[in-house]
Protein backbone atom coordinates (compact mmCIF):
# COMPACT_ATOMS: atom_id res chain seq x y z
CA UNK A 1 0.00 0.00 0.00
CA UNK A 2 1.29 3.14 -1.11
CA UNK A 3 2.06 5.91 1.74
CA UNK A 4 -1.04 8.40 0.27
CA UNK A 5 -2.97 5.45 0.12
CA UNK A 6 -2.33 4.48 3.87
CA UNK A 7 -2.81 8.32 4.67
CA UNK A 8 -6.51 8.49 2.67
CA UNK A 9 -7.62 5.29 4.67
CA UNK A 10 -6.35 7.45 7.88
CA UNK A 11 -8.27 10.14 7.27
CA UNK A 12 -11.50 8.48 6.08
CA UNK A 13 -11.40 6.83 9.22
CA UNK A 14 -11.58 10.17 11.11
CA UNK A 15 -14.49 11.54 9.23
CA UNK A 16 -17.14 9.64 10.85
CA UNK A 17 -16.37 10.65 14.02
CA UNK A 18 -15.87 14.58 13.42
CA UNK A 19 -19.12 14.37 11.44
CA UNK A 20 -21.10 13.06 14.45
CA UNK A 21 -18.94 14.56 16.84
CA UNK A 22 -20.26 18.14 15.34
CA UNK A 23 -24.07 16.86 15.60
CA UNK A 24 -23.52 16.01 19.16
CA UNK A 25 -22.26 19.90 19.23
CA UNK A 26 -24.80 21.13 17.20
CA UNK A 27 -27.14 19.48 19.89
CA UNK A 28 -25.53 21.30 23.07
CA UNK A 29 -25.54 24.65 21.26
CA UNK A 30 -29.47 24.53 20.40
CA UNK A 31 -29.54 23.63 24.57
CA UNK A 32 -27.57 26.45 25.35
CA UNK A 33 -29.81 28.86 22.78
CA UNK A 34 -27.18 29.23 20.25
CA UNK A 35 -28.67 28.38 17.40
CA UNK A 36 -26.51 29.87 14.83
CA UNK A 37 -24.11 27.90 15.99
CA UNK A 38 -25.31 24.96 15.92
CA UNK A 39 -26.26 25.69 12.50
CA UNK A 40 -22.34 25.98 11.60
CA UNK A 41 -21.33 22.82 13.67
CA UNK A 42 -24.01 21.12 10.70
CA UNK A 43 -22.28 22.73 8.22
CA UNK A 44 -18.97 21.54 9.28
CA UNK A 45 -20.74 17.97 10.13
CA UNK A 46 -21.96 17.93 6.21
CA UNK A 47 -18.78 18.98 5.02
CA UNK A 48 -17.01 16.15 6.77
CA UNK A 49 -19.79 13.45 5.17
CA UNK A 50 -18.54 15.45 1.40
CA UNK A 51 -15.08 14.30 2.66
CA UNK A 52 -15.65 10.89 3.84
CA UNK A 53 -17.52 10.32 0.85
CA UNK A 54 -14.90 11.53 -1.39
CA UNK A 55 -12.41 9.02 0.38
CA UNK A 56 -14.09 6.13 0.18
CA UNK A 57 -14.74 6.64 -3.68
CA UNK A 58 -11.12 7.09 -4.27
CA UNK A 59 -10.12 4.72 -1.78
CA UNK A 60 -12.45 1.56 -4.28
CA UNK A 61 -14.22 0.37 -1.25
CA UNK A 62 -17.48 1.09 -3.32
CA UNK A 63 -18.27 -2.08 -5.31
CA UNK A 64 -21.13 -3.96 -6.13
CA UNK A 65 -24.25 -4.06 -4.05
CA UNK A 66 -23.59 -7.73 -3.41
CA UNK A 67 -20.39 -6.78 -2.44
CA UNK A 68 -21.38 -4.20 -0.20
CA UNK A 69 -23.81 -6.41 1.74
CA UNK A 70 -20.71 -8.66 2.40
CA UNK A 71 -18.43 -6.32 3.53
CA UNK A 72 -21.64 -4.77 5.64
CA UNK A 73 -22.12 -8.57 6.93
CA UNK A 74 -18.46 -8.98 7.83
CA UNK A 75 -18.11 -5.90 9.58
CA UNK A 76 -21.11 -5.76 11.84
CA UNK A 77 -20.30 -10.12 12.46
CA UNK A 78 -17.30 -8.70 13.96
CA UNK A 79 -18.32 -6.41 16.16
CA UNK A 80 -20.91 -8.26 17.60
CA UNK A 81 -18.25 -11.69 17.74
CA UNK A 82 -15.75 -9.96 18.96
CA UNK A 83 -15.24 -5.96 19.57
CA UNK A 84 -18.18 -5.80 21.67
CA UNK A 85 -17.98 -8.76 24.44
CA UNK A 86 -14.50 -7.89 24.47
CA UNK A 87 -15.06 -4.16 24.97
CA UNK A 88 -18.16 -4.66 27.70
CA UNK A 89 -16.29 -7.17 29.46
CA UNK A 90 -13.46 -4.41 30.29
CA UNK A 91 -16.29 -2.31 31.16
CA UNK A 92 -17.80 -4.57 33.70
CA UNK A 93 -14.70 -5.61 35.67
CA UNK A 94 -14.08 -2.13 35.35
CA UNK A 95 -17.51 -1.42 36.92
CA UNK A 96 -18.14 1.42 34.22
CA UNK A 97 -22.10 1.15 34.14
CA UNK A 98 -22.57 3.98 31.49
CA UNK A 99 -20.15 2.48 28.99
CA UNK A 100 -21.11 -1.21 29.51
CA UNK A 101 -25.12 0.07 28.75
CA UNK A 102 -23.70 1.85 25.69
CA UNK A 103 -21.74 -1.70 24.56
CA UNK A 104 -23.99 -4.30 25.41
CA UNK A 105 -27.12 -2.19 23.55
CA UNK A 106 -24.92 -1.49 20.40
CA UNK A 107 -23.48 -5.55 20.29
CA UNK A 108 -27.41 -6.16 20.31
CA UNK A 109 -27.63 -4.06 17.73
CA UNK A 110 -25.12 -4.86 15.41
CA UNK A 111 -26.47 -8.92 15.38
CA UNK A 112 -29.65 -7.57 14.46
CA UNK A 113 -27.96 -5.20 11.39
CA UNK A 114 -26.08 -8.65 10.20
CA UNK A 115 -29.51 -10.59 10.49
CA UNK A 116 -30.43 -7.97 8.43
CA UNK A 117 -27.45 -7.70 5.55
CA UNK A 118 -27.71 -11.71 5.45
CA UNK A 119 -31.41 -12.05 4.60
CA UNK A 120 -30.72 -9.11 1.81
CA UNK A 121 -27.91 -10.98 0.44
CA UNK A 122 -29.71 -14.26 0.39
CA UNK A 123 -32.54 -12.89 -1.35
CA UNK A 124 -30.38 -11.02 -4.02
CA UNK A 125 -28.63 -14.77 -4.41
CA UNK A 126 -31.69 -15.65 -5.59
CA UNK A 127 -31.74 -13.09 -8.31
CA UNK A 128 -34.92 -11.33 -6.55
CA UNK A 129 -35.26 -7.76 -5.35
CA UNK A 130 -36.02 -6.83 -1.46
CA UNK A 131 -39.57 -6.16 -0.68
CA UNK A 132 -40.36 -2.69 0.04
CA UNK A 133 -40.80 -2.10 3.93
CA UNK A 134 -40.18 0.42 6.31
CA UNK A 135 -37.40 0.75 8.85
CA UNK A 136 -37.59 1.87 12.25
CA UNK A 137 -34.82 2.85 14.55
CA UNK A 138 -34.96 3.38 17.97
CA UNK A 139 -33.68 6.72 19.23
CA UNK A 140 -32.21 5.45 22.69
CA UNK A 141 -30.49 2.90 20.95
CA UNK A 142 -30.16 2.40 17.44
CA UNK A 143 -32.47 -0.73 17.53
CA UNK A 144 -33.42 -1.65 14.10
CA UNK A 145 -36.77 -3.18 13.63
CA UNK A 146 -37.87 -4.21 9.56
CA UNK A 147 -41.78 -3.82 8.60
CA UNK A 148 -43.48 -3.10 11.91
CA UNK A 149 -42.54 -1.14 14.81
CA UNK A 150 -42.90 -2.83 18.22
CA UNK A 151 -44.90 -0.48 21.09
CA UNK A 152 -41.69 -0.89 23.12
CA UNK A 153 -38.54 -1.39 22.38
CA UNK A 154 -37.62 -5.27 23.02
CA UNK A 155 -33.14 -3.77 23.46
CA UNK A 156 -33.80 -0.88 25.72
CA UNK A 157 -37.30 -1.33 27.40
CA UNK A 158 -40.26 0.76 28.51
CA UNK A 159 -38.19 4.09 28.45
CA UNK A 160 -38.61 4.32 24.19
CA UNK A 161 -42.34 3.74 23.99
CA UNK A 162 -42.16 3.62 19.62
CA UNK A 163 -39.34 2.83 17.27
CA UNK A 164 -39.34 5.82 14.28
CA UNK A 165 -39.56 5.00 10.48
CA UNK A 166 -39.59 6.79 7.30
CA UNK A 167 -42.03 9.35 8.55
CA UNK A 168 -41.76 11.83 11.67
CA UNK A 169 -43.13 10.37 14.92
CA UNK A 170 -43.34 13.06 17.96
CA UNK A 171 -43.97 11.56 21.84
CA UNK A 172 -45.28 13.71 24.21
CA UNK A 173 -42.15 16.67 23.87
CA UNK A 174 -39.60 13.36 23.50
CA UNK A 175 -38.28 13.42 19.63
CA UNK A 176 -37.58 10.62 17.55
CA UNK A 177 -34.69 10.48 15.29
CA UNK A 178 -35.76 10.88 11.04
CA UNK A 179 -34.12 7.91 8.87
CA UNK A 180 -31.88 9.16 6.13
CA UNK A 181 -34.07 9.92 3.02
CA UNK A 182 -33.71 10.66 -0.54
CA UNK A 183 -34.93 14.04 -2.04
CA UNK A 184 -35.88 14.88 -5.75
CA UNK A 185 -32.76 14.89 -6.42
CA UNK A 186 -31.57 11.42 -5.18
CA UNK A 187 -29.58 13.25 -2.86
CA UNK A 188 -29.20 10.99 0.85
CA UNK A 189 -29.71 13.64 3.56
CA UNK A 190 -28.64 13.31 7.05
CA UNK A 191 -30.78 11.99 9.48
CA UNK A 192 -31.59 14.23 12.43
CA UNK A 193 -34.37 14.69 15.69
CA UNK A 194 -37.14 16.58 14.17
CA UNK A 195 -40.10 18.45 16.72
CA UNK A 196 -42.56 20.39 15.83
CA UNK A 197 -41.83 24.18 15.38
CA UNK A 198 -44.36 26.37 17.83
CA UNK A 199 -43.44 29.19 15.40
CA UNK A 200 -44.48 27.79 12.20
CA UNK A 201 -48.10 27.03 13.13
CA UNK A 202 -47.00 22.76 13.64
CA UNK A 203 -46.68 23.07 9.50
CA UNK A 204 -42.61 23.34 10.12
CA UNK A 205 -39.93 21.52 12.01
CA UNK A 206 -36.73 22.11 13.98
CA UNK A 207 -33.76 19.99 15.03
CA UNK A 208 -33.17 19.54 18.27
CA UNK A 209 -30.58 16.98 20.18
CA UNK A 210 -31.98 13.24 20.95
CA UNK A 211 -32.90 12.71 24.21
CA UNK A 212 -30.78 11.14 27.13
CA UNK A 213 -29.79 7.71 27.47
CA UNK A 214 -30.90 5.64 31.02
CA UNK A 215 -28.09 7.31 32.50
């Protein structure tokens, strides 16, 4: 692997992380009445997604969809074989509640994305396309749920009363996260926490941070 090779891997790896690290900030600021800031720190976060995607493009880690799927499959296998017990075991003997929560809800998680990836790539096998279904996500913890939504979440319990799909869902003044989506123009927008805007008569909406986690 050649050194500028090595280097765009690098710093595809660090996108990600600025990109959601800048939501998380984006979050805070609206909290702290800042909302033009928060508006930058989306910017920025956008800007980073331009860059990541740019990487990975260059990078030729953008094959087939059948390839995809696989390399989808292999990563989230691993996490759930192998990152994640090991990780959440450190975290127990460490007696690190917060972080164990955040590992053991995620290693759920990432067997039910692979369950997921493997029934798509089975079906493609067969030379058929997916049915169309919605997907909900649950805003505590990422649970992923195909066709219908649970009342509860079966991962994180009674505290996440409905799992959000393709179309806003508002509880009480508790805000669901939106699933990415594709506009006119095919492009994927980020998804984000949408609540109703008082000032726009409940036509509008305005991001605000997810709520808290059990802890």
């Amino acid at each position: 692997m050649s050194k500028s090779l090595e280097n765009l891997k690098n710093a595809f790896a660090s996108k990600p992380q600025a990109n959601r690290r800048y939501i998380a900030f984006a979050g805070k600021a609206e909290e702290e009445s800042l909302p033009q800031v928060a508006r930058l720190f989306r910017a920025a976060a956008e800007s980073e997604s331009i860059h990541a995607l740019n990487h990975i493009r260059i990078m030729g880690e953008v094959k087939t969809t059948i390839d995809n799927l696989n390399a989808a499959l292999s990563g989230e296998t691993y996490e759930f074989r192998t990152m994640y017990p090991e990780y959440l075991n450190v975290a127990k003997k460490e007696g690190n509640q917060q972080v164990a929560w955040s590992f053991d809800v995620a290693d759920k998680v990432e067997q039910i994305h692979a369950g997921l990836f493997s029934k798509a790539i089975e079906t493609l096998k067969t030379g058929k396309k997916l049915d169309s279904v919605d997907y909900y996500i649950c805003s505590i913890c990422g649970n992923t749920v195909e066709g219908q939504a649970p009342e509860k979440c079966p991962i994180c319990g009674p505290q996440n009363k409905v799992l959000q799909g393709n179309l806003r869902i508002t509880v009480g003044q508790r805000p669901i996260l939106k699933l990415c989506h594709s506009n006119s123009r095919g492009n994927n927008r980020q998804p984000q926490v949408a609540l109703r805007n008082s000032h726009s008569g409940g036509r509008g909406f305005k991001s605000r941070p997810a709520y808290k986690t059990p802890f």
